[in-house]
N, C-alpha and C. Protein backbone atom coordinates (compact mmCIF):
# COMPACT_ATOMS: atom_id res chain seq x y z
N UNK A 1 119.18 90.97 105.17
CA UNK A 1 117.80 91.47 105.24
C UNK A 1 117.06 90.77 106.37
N UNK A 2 116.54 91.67 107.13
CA UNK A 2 115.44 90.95 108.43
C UNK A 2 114.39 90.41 107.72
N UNK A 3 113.78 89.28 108.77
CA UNK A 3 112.61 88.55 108.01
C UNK A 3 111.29 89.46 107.81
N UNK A 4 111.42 90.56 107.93
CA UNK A 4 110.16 91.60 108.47
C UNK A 4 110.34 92.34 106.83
N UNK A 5 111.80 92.60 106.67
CA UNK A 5 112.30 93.54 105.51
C UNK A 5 111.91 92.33 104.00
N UNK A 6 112.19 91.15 104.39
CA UNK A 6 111.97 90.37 103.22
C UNK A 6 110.41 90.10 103.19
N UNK A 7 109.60 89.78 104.13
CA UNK A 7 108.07 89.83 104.29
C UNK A 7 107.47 90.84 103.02
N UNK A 8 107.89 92.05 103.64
CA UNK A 8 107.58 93.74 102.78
C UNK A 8 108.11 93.52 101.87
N UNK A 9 109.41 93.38 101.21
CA UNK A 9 109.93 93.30 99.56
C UNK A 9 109.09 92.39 98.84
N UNK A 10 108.87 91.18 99.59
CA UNK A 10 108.10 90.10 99.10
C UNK A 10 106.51 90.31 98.71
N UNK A 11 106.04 91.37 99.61
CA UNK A 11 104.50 92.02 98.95
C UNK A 11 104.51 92.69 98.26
N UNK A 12 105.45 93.88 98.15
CA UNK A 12 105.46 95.01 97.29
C UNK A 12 105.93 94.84 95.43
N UNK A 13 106.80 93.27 96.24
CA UNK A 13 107.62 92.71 94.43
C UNK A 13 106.20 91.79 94.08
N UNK A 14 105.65 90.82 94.39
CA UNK A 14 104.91 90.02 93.65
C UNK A 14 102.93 90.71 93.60
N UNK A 15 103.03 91.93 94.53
CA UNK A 15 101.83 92.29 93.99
C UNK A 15 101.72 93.95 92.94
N UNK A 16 101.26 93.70 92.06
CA UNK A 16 101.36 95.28 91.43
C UNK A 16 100.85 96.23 91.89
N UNK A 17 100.52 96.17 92.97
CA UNK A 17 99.83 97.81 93.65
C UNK A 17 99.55 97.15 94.46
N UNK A 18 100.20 97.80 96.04
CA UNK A 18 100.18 97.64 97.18
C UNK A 18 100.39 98.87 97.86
N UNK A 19 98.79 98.63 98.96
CA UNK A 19 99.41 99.71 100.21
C UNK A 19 98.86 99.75 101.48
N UNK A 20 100.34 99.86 101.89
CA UNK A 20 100.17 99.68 103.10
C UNK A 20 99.52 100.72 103.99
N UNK A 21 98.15 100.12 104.43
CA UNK A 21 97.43 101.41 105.61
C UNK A 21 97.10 100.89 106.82
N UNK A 22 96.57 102.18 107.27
CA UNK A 22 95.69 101.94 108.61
C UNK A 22 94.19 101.18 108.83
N UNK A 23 93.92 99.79 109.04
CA UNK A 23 93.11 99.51 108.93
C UNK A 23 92.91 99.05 107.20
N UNK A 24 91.86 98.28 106.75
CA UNK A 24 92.23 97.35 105.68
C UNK A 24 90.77 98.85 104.70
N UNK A 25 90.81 98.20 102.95
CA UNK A 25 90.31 98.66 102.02
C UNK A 25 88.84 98.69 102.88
N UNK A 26 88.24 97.58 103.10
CA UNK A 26 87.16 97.84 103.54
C UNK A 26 86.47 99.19 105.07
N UNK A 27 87.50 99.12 105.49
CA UNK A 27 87.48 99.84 106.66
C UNK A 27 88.53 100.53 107.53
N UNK A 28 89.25 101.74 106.56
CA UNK A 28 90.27 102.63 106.81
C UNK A 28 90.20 102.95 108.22
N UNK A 29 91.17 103.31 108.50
CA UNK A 29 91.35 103.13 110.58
C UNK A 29 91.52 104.90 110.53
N UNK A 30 92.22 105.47 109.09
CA UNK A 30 92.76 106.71 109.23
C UNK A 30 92.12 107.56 108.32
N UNK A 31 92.18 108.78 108.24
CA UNK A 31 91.52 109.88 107.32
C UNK A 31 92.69 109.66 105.53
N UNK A 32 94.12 109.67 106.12
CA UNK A 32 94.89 109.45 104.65
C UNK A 32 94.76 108.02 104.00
N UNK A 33 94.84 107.08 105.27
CA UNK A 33 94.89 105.68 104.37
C UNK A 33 93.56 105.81 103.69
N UNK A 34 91.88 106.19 103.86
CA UNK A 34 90.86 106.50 103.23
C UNK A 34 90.60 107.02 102.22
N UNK A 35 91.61 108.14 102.37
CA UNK A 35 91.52 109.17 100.88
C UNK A 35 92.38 107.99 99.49
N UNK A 36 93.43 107.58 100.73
CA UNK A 36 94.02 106.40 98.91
C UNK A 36 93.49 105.61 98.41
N UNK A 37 92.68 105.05 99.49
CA UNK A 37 91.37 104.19 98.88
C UNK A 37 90.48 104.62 98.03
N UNK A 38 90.04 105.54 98.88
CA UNK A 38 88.82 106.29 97.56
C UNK A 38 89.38 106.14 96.20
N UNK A 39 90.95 107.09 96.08
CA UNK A 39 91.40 106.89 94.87
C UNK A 39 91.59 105.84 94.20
N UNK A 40 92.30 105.03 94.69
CA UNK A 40 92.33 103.71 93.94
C UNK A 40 91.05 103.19 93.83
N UNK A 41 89.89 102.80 94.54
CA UNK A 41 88.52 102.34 94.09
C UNK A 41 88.21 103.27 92.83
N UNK A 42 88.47 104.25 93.53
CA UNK A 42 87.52 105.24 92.15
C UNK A 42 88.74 105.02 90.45
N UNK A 43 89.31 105.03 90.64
CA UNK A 43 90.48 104.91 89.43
C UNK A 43 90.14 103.12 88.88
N UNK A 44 90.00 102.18 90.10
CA UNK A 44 89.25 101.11 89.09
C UNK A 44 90.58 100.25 89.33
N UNK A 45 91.51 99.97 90.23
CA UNK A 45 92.20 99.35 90.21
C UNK A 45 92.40 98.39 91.46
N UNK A 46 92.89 97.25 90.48
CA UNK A 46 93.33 95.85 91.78
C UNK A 46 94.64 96.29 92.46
N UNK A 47 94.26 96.23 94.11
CA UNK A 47 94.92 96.15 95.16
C UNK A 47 95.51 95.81 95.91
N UNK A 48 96.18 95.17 97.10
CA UNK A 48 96.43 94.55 97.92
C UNK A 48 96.40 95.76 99.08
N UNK A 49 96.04 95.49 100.07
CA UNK A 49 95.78 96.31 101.48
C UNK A 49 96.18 96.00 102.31
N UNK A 50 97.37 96.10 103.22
CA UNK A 50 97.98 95.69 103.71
C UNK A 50 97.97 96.27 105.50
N UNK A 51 97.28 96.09 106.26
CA UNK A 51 97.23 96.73 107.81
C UNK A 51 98.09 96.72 108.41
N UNK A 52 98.80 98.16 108.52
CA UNK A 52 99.96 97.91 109.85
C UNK A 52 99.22 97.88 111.40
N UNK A 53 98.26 98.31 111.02
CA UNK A 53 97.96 98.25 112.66
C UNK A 53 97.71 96.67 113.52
N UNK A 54 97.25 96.05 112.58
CA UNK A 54 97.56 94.29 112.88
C UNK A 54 99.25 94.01 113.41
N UNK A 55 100.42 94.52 113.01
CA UNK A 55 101.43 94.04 113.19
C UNK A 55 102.34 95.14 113.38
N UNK A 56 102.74 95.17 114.94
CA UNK A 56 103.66 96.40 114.85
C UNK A 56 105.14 96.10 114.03
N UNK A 57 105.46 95.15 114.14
CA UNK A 57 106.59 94.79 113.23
C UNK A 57 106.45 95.52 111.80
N UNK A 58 105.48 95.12 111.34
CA UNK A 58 105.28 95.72 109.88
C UNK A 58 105.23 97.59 109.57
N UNK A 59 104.44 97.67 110.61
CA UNK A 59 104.72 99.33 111.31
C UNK A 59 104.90 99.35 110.87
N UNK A 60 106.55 99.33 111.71
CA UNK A 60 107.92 100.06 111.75
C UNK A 60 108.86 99.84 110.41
N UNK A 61 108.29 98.13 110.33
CA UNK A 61 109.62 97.49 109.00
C UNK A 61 109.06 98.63 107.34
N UNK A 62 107.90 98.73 107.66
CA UNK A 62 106.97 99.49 106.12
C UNK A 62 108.02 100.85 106.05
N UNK A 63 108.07 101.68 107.69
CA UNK A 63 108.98 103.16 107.26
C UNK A 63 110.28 103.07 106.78
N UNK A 64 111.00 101.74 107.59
CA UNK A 64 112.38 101.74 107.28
C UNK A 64 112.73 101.26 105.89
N UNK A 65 111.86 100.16 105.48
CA UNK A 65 112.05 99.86 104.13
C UNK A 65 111.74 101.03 103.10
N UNK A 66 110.70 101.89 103.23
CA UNK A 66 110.51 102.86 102.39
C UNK A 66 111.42 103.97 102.36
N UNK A 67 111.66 104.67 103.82
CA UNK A 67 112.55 105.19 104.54
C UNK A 67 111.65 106.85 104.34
N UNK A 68 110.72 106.15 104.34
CA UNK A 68 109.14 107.06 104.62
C UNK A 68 108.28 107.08 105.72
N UNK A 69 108.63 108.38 106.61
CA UNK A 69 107.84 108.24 108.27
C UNK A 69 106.47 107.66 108.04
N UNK A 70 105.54 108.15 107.01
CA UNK A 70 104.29 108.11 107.65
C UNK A 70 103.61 106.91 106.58
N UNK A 71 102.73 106.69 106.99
CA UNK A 71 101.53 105.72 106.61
C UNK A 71 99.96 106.55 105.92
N UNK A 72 99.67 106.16 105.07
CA UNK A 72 100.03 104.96 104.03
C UNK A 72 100.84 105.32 103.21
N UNK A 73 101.10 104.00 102.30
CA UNK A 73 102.27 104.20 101.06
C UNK A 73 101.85 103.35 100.08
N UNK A 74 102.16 103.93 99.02
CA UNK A 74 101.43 102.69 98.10
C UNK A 74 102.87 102.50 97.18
N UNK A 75 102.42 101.59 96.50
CA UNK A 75 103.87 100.93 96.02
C UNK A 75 102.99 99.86 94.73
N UNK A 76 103.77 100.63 93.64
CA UNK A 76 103.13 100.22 92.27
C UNK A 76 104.26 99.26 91.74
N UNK A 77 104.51 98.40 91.57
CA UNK A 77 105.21 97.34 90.54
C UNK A 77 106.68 96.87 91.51
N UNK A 78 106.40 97.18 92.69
CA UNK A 78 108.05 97.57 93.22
C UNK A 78 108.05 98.38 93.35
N UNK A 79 107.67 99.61 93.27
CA UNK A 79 108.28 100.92 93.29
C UNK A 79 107.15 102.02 94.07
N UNK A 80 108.26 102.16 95.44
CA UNK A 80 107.59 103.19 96.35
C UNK A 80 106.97 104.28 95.35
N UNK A 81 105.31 104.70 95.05
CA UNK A 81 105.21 105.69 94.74
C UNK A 81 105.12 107.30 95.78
N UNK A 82 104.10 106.59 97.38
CA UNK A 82 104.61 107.96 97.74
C UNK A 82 102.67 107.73 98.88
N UNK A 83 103.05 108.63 99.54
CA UNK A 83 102.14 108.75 100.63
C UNK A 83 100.69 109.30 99.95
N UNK A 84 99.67 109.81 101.11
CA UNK A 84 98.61 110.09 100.97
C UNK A 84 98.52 111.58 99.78
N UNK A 85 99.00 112.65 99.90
CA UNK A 85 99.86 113.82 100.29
C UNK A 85 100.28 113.28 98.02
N UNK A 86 100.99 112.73 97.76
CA UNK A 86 101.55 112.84 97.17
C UNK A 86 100.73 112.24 95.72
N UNK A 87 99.84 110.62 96.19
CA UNK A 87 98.80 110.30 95.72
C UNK A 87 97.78 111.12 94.71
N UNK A 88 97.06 111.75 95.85
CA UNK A 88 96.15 112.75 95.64
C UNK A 88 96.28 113.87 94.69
N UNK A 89 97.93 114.62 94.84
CA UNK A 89 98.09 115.64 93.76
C UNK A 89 98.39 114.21 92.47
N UNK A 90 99.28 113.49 92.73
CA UNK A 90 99.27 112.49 91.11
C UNK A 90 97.82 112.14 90.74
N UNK A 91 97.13 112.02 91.31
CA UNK A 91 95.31 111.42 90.74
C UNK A 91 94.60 112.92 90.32
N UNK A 92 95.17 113.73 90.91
CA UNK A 92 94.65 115.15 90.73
C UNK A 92 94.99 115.90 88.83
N UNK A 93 96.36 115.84 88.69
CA UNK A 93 96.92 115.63 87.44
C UNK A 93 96.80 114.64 86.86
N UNK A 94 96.04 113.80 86.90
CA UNK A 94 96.36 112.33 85.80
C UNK A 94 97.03 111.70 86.18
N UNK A 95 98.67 111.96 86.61
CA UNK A 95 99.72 111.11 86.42
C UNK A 95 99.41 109.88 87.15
N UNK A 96 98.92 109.84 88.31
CA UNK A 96 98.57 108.61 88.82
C UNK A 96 98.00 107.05 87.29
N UNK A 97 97.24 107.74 87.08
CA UNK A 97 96.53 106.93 85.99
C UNK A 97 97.22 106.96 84.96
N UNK A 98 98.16 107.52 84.84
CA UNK A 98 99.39 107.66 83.11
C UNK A 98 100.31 106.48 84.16
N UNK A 99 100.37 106.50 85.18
CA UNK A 99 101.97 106.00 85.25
C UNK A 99 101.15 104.44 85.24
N UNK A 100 100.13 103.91 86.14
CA UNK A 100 99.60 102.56 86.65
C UNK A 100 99.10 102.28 84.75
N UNK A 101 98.66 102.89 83.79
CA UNK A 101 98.77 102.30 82.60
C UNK A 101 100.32 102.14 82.27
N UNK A 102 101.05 103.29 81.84
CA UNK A 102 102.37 102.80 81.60
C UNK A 102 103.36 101.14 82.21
N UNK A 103 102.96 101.44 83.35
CA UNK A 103 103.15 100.10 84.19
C UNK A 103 102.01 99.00 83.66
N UNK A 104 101.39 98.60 82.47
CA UNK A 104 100.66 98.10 82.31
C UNK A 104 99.39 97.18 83.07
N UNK A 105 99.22 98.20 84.33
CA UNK A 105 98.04 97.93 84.77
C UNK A 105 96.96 98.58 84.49
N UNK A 106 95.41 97.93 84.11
CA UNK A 106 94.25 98.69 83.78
C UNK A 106 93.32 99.49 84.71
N UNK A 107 93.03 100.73 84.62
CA UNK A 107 92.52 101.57 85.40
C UNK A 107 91.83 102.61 84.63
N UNK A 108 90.60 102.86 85.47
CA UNK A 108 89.27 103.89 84.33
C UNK A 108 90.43 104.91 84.49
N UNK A 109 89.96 105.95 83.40
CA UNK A 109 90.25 107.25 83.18
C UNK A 109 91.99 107.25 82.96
N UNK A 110 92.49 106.20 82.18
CA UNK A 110 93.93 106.16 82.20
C UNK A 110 93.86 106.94 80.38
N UNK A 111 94.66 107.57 80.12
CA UNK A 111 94.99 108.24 78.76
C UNK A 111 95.21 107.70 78.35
């Protein structure tokens, strides 16, 4: 494993919801990394925000490790959940908020 690939396993394993965007929570660089924010603020959940645009290393290491072209990605317990695109319909249905309770993290509007 490259030190770039263990960096990324190493955020995604010890924080429970991580994602990696454009520009940080406070100040989205992109229109998708924004929309995941919204969601996650609005759903009520702790984060980690992770800027690729600070580090091209991380870029690139974020697609290959996911083996997901685009940015952002969020990543719940370990586990790639899935881009902007994919987010949005899960928060749209609930499931977003069924799965981050199931995973026993707390978040408004979880069933």
């Amino acid at each position: 494993m490259s030190g770039i690939n263990e960096l990324i396993d190493n955020e995604v394993k010890s924080n429970d919801v991580v994602l990696f965007m454009k520009g940080t929570p406070q100040f989205p660089q992109c229109g998708f990394s924004g929309q995941v924010v919204q969601i996650l603020d609005y759903v009520g959940v702790d984060y980690k925000g992770i800027n690729v645009l600070a580090d091209d290393e991380i870029r690139q290491g974020i697609k290959d490790y996911s083996n997901w072209p685009t940015i952002p990605q969020l990543y719940i317990k370990g586990e790639f959940v899935g881009g902007c695109d994919i987010v949005r319909e899960m928060f749209q249905s609930g499931e977003l908020q069924k799965h981050l309770a199931e995973q026993g993290i707390s978040a408004r509007g979880a069933a």
